[in-house]
PDB file of N, CA and C in Angstrom:
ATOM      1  N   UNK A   1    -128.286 -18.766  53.194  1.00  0.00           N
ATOM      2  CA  UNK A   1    -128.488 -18.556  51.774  1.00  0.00           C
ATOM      3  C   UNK A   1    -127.128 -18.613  51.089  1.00  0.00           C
ATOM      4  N   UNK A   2    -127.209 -19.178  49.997  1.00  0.00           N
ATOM      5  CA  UNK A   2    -125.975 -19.128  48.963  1.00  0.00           C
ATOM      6  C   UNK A   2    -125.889 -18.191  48.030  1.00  0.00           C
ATOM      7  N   UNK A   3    -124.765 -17.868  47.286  1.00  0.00           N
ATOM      8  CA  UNK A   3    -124.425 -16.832  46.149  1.00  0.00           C
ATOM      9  C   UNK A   3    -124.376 -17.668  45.266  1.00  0.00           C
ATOM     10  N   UNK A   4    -124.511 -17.167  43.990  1.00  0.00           N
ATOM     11  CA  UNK A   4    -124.230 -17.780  43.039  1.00  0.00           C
ATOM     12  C   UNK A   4    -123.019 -17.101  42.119  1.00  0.00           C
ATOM     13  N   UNK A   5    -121.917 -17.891  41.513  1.00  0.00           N
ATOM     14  CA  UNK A   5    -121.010 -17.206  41.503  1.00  0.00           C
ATOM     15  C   UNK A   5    -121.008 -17.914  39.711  1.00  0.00           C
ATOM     16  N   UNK A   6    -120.046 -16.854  39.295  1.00  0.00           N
ATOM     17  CA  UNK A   6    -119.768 -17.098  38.042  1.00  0.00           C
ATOM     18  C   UNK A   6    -118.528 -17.150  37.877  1.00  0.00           C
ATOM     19  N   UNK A   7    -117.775 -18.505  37.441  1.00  0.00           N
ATOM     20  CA  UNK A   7    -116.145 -18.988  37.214  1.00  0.00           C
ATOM     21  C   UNK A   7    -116.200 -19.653  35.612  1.00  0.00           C
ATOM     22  N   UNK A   8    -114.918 -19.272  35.420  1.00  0.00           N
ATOM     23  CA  UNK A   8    -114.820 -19.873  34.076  1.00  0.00           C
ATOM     24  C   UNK A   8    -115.280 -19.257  33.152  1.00  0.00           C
ATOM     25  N   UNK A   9    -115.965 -19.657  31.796  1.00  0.00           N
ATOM     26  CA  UNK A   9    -116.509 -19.699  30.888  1.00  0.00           C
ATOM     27  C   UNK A   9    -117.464 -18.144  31.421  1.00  0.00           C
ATOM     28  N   UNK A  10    -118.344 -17.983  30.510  1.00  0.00           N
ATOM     29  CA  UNK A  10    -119.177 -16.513  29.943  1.00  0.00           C
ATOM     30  C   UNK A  10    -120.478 -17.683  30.344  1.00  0.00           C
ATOM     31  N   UNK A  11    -121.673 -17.807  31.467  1.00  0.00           N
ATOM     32  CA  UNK A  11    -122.389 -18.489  31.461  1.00  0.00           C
ATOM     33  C   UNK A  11    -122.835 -19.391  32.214  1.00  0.00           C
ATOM     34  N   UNK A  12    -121.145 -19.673  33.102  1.00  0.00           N
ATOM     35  CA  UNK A  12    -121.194 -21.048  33.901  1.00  0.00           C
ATOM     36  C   UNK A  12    -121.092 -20.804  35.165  1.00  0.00           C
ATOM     37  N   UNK A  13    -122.412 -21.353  35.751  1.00  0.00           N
ATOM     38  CA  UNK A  13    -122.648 -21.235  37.425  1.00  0.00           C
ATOM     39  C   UNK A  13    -122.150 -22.138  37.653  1.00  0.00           C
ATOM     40  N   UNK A  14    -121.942 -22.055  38.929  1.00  0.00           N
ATOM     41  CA  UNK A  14    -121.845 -22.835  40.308  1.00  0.00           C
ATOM     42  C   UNK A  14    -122.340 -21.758  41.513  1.00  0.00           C
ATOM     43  N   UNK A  15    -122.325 -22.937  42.783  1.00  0.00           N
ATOM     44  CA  UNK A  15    -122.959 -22.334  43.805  1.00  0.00           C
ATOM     45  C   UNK A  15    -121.925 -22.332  44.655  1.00  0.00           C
ATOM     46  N   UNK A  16    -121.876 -21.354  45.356  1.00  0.00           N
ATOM     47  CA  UNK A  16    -121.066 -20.994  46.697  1.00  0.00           C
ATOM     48  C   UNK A  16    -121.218 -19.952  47.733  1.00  0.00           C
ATOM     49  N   UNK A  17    -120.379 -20.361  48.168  1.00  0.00           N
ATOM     50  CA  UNK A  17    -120.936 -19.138  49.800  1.00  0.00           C
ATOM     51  C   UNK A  17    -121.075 -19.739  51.146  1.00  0.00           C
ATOM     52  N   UNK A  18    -121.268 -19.176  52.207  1.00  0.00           N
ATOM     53  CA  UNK A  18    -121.419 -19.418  53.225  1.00  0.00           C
ATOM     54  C   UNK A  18    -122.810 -20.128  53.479  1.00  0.00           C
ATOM     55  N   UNK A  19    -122.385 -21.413  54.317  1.00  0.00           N
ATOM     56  CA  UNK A  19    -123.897 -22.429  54.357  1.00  0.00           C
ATOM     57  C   UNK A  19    -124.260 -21.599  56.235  1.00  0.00           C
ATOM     58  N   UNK A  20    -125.524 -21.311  56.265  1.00  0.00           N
ATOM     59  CA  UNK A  20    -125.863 -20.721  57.529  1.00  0.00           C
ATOM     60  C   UNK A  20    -126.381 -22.220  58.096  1.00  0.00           C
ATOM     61  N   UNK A  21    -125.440 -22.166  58.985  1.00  0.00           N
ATOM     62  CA  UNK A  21    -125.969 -23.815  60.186  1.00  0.00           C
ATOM     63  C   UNK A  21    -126.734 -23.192  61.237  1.00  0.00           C
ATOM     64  N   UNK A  22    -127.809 -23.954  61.237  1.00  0.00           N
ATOM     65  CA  UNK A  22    -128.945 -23.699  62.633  1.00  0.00           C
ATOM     66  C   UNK A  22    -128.562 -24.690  63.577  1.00  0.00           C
ATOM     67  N   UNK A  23    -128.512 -24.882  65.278  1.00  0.00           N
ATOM     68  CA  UNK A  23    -128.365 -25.682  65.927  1.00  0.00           C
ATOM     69  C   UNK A  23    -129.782 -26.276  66.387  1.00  0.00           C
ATOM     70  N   UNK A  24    -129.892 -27.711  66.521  1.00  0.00           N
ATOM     71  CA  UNK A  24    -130.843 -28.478  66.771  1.00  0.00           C
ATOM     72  C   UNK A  24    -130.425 -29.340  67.675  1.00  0.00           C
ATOM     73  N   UNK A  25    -131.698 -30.185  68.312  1.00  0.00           N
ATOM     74  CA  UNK A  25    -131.310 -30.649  69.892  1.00  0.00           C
ATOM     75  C   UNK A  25    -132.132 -32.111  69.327  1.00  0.00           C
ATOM     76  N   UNK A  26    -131.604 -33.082  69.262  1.00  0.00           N
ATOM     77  CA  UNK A  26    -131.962 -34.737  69.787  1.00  0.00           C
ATOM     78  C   UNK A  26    -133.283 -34.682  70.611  1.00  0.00           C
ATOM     79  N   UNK A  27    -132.540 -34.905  71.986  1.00  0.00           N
ATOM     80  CA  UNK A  27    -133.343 -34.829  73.242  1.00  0.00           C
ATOM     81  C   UNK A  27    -132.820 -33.790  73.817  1.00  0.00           C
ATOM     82  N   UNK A  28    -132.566 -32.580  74.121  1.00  0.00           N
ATOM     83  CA  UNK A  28    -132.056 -31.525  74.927  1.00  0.00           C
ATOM     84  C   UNK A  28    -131.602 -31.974  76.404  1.00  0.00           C
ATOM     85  N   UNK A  29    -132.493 -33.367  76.642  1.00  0.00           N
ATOM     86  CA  UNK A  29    -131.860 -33.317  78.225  1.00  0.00           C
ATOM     87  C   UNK A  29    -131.421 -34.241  78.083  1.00  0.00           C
ATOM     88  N   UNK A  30    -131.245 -35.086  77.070  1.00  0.00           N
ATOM     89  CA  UNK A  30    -130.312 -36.184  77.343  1.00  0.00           C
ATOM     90  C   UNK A  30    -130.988 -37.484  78.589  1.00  0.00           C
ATOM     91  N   UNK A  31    -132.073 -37.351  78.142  1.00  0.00           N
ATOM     92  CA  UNK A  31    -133.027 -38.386  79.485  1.00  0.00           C
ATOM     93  C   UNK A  31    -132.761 -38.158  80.580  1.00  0.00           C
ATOM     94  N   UNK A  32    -131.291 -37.314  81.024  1.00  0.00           N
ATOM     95  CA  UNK A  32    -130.916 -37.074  82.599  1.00  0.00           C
ATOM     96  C   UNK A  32    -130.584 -35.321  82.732  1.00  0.00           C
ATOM     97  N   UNK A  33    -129.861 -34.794  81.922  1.00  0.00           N
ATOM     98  CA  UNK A  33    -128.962 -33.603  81.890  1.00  0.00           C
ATOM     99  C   UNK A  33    -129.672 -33.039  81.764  1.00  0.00           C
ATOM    100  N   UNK A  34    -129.930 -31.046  81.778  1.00  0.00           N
ATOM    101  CA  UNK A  34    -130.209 -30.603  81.561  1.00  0.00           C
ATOM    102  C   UNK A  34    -129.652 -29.711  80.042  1.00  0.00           C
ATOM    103  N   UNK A  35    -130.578 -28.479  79.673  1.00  0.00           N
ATOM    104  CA  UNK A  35    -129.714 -28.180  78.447  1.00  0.00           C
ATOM    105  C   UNK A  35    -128.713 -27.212  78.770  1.00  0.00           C
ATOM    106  N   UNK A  36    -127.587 -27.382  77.879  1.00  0.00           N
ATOM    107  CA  UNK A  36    -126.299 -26.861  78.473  1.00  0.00           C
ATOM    108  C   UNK A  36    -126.478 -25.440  78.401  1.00  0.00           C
ATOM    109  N   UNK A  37    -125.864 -24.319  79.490  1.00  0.00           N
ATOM    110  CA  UNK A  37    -125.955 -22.984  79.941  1.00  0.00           C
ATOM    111  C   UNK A  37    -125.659 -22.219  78.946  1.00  0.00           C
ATOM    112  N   UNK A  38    -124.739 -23.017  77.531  1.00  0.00           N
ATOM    113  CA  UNK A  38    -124.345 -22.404  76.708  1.00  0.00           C
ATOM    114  C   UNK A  38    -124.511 -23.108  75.101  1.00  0.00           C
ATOM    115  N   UNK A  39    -124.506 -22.376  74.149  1.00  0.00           N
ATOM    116  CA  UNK A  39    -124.917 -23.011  73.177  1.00  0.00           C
ATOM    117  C   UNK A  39    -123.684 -23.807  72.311  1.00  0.00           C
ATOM    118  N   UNK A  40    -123.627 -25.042  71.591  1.00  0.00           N
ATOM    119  CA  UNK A  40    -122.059 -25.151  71.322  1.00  0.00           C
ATOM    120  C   UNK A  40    -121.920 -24.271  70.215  1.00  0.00           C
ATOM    121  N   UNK A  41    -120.499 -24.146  69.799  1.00  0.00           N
ATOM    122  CA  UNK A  41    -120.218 -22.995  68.901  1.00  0.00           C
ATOM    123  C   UNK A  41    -120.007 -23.717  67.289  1.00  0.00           C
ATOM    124  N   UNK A  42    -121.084 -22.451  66.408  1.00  0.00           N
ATOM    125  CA  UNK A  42    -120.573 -22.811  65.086  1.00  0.00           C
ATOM    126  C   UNK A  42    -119.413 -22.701  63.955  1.00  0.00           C
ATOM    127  N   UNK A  43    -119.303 -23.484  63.506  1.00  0.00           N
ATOM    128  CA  UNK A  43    -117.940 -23.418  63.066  1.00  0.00           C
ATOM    129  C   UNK A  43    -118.556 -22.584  61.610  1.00  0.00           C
ATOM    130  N   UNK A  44    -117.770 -21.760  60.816  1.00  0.00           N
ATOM    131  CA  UNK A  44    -117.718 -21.365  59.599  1.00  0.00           C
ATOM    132  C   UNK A  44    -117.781 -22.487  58.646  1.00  0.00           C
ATOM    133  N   UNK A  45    -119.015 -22.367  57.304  1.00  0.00           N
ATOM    134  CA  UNK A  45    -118.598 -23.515  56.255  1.00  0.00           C
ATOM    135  C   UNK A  45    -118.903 -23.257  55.397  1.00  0.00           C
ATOM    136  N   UNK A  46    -118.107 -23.389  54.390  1.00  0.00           N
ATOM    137  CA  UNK A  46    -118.940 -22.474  53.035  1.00  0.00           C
ATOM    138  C   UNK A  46    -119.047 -23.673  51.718  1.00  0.00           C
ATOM    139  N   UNK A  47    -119.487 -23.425  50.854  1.00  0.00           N
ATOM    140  CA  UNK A  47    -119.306 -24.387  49.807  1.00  0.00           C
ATOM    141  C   UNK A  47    -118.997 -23.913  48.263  1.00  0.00           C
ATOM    142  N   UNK A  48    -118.084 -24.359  47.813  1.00  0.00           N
ATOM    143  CA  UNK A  48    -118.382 -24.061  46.274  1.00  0.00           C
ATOM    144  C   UNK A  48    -118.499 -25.000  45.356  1.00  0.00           C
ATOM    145  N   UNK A  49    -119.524 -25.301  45.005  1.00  0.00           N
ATOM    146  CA  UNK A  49    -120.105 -25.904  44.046  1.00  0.00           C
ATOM    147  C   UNK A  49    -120.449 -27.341  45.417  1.00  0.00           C
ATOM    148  N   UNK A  50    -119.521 -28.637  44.565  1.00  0.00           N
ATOM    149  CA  UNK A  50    -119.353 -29.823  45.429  1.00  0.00           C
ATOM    150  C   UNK A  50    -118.492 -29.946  46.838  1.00  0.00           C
ATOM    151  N   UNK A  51    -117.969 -28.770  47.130  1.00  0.00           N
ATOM    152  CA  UNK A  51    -116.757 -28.900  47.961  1.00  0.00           C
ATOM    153  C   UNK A  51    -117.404 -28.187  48.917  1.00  0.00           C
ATOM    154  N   UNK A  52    -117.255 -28.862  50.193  1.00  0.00           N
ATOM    155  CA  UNK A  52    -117.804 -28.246  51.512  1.00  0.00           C
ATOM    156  C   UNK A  52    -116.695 -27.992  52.627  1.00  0.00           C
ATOM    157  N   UNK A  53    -116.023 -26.659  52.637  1.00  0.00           N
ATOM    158  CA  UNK A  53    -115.264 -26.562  53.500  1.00  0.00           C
ATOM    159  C   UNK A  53    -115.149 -25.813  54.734  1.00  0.00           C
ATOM    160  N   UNK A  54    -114.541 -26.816  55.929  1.00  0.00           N
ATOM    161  CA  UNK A  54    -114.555 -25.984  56.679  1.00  0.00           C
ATOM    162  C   UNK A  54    -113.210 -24.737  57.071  1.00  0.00           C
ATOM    163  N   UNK A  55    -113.927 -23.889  57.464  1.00  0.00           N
ATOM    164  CA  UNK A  55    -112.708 -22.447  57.834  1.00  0.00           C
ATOM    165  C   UNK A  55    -112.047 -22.349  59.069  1.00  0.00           C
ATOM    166  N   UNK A  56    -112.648 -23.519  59.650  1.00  0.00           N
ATOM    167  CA  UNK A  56    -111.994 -22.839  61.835  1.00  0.00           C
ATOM    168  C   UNK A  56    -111.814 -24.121  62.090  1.00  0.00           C
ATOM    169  N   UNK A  57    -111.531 -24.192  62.881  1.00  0.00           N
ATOM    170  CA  UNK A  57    -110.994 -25.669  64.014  1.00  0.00           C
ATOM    171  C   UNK A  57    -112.643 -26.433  64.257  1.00  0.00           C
ATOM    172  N   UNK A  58    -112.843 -27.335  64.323  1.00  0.00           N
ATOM    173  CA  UNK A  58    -114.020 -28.215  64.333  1.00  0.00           C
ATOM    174  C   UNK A  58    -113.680 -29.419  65.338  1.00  0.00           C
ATOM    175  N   UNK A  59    -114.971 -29.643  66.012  1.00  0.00           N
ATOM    176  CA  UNK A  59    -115.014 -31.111  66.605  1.00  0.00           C
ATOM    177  C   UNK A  59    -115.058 -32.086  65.120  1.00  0.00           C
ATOM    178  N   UNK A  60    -115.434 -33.435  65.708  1.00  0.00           N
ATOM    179  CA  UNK A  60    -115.160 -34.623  64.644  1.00  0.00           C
ATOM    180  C   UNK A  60    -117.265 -34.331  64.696  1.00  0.00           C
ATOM    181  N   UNK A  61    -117.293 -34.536  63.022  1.00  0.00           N
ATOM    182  CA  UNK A  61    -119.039 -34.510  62.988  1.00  0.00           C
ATOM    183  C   UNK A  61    -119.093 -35.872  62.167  1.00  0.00           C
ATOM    184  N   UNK A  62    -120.733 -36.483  61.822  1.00  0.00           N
ATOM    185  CA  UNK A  62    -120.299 -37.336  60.660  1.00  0.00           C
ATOM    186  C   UNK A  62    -121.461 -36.146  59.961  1.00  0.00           C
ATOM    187  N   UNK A  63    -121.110 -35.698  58.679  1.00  0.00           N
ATOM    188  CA  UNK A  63    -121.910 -35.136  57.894  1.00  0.00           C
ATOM    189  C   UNK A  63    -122.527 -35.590  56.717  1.00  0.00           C
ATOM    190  N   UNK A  64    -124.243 -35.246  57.021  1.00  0.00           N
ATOM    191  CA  UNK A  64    -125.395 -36.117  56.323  1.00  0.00           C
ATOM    192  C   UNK A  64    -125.904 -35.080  55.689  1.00  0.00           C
ATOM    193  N   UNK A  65    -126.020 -36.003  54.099  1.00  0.00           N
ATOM    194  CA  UNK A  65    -127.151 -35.008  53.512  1.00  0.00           C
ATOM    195  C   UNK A  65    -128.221 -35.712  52.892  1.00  0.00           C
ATOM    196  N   UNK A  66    -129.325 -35.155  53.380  1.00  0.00           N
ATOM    197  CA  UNK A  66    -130.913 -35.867  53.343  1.00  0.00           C
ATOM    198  C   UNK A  66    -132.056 -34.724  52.247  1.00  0.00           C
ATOM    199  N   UNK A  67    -132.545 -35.859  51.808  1.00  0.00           N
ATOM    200  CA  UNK A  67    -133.023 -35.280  50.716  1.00  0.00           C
ATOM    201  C   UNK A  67    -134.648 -34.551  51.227  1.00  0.00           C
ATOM    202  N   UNK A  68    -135.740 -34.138  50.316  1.00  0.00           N
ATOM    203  CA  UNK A  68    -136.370 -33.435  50.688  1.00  0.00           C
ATOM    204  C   UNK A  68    -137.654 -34.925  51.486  1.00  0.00           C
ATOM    205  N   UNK A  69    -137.354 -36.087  51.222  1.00  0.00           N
ATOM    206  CA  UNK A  69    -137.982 -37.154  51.935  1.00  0.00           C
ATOM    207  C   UNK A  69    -137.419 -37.697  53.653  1.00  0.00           C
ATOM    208  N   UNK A  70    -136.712 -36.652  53.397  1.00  0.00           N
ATOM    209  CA  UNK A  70    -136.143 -36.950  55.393  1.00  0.00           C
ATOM    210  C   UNK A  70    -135.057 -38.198  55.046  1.00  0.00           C
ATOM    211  N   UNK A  71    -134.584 -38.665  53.473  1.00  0.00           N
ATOM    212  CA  UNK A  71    -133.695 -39.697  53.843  1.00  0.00           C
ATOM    213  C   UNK A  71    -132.267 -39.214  53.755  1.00  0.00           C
ATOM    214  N   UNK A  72    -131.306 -40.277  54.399  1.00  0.00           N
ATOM    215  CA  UNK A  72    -130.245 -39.833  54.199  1.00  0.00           C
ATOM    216  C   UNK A  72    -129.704 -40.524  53.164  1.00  0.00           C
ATOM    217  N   UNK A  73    -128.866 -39.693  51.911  1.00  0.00           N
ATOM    218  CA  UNK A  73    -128.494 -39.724  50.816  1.00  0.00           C
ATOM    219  C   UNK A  73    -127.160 -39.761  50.488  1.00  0.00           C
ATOM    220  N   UNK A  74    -126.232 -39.870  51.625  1.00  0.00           N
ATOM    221  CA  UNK A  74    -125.216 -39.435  51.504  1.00  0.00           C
ATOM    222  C   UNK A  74    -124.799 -39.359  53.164  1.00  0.00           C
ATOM    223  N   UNK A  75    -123.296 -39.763  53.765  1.00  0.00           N
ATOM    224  CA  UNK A  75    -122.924 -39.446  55.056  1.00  0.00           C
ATOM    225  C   UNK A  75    -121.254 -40.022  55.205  1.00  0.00           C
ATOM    226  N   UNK A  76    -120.766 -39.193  55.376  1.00  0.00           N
ATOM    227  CA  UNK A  76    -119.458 -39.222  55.745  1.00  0.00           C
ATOM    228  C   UNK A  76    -118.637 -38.715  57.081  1.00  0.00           C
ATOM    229  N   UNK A  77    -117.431 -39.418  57.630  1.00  0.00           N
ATOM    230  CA  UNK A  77    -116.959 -39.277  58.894  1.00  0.00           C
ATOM    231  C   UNK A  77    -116.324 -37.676  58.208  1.00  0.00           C
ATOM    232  N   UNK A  78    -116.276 -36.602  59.329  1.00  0.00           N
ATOM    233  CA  UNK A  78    -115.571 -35.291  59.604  1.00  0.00           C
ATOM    234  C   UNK A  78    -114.589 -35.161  60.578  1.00  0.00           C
ATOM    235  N   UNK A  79    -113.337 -35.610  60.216  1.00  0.00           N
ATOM    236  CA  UNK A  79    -112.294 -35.677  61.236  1.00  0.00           C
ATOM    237  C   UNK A  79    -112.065 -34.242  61.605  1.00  0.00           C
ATOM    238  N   UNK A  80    -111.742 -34.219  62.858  1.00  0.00           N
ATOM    239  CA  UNK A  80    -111.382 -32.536  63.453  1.00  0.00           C
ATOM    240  C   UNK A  80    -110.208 -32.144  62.694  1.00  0.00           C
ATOM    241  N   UNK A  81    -109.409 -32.834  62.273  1.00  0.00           N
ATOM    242  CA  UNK A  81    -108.280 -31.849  61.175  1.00  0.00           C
ATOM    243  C   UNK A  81    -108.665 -32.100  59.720  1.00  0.00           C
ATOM    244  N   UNK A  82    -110.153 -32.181  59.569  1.00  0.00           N
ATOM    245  CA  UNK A  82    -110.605 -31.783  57.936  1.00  0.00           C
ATOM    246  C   UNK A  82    -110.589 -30.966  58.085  1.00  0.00           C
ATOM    247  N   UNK A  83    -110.251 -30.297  56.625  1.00  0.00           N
ATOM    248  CA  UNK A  83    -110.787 -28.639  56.527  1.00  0.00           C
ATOM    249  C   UNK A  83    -111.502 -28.827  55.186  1.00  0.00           C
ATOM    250  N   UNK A  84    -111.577 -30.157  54.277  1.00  0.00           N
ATOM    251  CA  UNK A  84    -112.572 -29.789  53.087  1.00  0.00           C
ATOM    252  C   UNK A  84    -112.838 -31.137  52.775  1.00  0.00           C
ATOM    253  N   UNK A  85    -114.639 -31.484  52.318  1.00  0.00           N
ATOM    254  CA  UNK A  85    -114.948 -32.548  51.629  1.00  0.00           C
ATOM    255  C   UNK A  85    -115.133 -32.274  50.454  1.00  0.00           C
ATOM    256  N   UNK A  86    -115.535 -33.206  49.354  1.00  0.00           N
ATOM    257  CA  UNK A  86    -115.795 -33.334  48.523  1.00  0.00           C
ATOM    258  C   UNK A  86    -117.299 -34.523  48.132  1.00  0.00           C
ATOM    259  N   UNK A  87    -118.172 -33.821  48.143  1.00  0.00           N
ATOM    260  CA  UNK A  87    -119.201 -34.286  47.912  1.00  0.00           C
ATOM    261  C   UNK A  87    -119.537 -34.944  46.275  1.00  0.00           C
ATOM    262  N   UNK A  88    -120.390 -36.366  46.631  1.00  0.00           N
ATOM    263  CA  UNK A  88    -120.148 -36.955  45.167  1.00  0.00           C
ATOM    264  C   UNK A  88    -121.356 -36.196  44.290  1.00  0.00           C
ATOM    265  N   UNK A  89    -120.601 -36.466  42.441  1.00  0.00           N
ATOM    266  CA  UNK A  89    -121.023 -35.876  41.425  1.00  0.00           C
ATOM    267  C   UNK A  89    -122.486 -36.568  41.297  1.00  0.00           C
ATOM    268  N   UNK A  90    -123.021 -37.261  41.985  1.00  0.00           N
ATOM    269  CA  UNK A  90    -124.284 -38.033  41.264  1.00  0.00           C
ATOM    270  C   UNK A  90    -125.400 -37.298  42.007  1.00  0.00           C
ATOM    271  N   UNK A  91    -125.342 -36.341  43.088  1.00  0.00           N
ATOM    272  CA  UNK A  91    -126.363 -35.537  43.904  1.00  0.00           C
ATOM    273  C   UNK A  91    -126.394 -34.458  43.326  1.00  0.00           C
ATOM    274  N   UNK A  92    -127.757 -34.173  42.916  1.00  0.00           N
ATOM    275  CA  UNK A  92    -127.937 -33.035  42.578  1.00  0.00           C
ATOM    276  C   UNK A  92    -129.525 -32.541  42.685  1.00  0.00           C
ATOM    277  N   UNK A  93    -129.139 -30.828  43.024  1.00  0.00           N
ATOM    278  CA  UNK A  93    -130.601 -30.553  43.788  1.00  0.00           C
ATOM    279  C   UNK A  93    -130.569 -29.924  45.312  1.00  0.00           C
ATOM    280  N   UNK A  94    -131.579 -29.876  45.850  1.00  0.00           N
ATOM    281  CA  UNK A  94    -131.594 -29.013  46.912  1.00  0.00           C
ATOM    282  C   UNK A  94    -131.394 -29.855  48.135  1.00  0.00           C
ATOM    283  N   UNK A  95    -130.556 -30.410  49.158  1.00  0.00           N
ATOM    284  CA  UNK A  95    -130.844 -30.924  50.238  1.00  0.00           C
ATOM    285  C   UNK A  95    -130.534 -29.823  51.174  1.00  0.00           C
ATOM    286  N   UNK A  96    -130.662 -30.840  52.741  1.00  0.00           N
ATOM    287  CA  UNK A  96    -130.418 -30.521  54.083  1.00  0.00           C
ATOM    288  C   UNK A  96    -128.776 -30.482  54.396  1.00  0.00           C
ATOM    289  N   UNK A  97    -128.024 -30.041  54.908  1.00  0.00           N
ATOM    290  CA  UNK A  97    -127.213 -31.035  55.310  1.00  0.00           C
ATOM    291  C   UNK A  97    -127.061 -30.655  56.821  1.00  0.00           C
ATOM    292  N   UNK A  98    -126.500 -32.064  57.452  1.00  0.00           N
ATOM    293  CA  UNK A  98    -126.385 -32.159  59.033  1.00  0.00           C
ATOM    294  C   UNK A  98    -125.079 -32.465  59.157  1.00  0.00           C
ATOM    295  N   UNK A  99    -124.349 -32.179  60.519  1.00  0.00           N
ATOM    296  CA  UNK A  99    -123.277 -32.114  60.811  1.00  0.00           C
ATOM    297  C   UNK A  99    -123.591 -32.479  62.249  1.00  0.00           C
ATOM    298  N   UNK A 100    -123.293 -33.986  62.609  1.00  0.00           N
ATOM    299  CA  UNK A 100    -123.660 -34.822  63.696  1.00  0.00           C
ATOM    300  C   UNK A 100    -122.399 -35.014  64.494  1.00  0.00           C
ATOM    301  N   UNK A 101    -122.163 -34.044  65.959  1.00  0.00           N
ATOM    302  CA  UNK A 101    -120.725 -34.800  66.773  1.00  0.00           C
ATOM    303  C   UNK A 101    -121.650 -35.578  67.507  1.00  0.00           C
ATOM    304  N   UNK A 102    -120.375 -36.239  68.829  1.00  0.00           N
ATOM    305  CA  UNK A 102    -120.970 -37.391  69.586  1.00  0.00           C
ATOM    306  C   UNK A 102    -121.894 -36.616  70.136  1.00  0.00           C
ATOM    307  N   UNK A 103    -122.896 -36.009  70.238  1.00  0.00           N
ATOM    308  CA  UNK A 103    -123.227 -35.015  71.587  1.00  0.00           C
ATOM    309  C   UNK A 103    -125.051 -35.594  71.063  1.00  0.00           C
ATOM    310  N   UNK A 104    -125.715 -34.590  71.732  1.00  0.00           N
ATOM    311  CA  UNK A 104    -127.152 -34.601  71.635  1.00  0.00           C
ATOM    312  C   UNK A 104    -127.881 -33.548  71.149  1.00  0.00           C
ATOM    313  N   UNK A 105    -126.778 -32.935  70.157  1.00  0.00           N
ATOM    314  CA  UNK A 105    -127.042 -31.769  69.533  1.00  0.00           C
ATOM    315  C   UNK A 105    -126.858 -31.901  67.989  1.00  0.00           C
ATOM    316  N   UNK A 106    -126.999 -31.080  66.816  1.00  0.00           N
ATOM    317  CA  UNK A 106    -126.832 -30.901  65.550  1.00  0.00           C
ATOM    318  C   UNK A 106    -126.560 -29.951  65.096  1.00  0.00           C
ATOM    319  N   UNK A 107    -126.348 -29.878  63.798  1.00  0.00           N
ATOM    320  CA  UNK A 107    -126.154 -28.507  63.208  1.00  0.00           C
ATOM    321  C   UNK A 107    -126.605 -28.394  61.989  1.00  0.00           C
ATOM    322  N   UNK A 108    -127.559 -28.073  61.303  1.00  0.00           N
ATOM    323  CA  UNK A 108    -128.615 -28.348  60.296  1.00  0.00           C
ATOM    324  C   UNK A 108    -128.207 -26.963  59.124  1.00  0.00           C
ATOM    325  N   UNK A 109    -128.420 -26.958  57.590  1.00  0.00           N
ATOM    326  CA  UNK A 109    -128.146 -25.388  57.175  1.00  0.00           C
ATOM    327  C   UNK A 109    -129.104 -26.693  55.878  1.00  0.00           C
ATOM    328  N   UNK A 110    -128.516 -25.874  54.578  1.00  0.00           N
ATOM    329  CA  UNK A 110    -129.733 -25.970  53.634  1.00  0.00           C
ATOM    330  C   UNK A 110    -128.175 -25.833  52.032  1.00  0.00           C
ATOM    331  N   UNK A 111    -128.272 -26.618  51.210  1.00  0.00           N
ATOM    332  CA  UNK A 111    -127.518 -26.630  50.421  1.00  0.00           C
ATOM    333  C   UNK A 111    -127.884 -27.145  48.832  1.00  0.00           C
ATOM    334  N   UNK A 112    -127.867 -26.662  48.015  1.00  0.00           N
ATOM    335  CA  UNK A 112    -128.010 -26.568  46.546  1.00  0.00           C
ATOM    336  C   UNK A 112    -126.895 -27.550  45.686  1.00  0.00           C
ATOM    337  N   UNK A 113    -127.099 -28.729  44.911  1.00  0.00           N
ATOM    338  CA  UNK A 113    -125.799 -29.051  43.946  1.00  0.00           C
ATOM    339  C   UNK A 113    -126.382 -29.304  42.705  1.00  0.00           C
TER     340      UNK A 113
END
């Protein structure tokens, strides 16, 4: 869940706060592997307003945001020494967003612009 915060002006929202990422599985076994003994770890990410940043050390993700039709609307590379995107001004509204490394796993949360 997000906060809604008040900056600036007497009136003027934006959204921010911590985005809660759920982990999700592809194929869990990977057609051969089993699922790993341990879960991978989430990184901290919060957003304010358009800006999605991350707080801790990160693998490389590409991060997608899909609208409430399952499409993707938006997707950009996440280099492991990002610490902040900037999401474009023309989205607006409630999506998904995903945070895809090479693996067979995800990281799914829920975001407002």
């Amino acid at each position: 869940m997000l906060l809604a915060c008040t900056v600036g002006f007497a009136g003027v929202q934006q959204v921010c706060g911590v985005i809660q990422l759920q982990i999700g599985f592809d194929d869990p076994t990977n057609g051969e592997e089993p699922l790993p003994k341990t879960l991978p770890a989430i990184p901290a990410v919060m957003q304010n307003d358009y800006e999605i940043r991350f707080l801790e050390v990160h693998p490389y993700y590409t991060l997608c945001i899909v609208d409430e039709d399952d499409e993707v609307v938006y997707s950009v590379a996440v280099w492991s020494f990002t610490t902040s995107i900037v999401l474009p001004s023309w989205l607006s509204g409630d999506y998904e967003i995903l945070l895809r490394p090479d693996d067979n796993y995800y990281l799914y949360g829920y975001i407002e612009l």
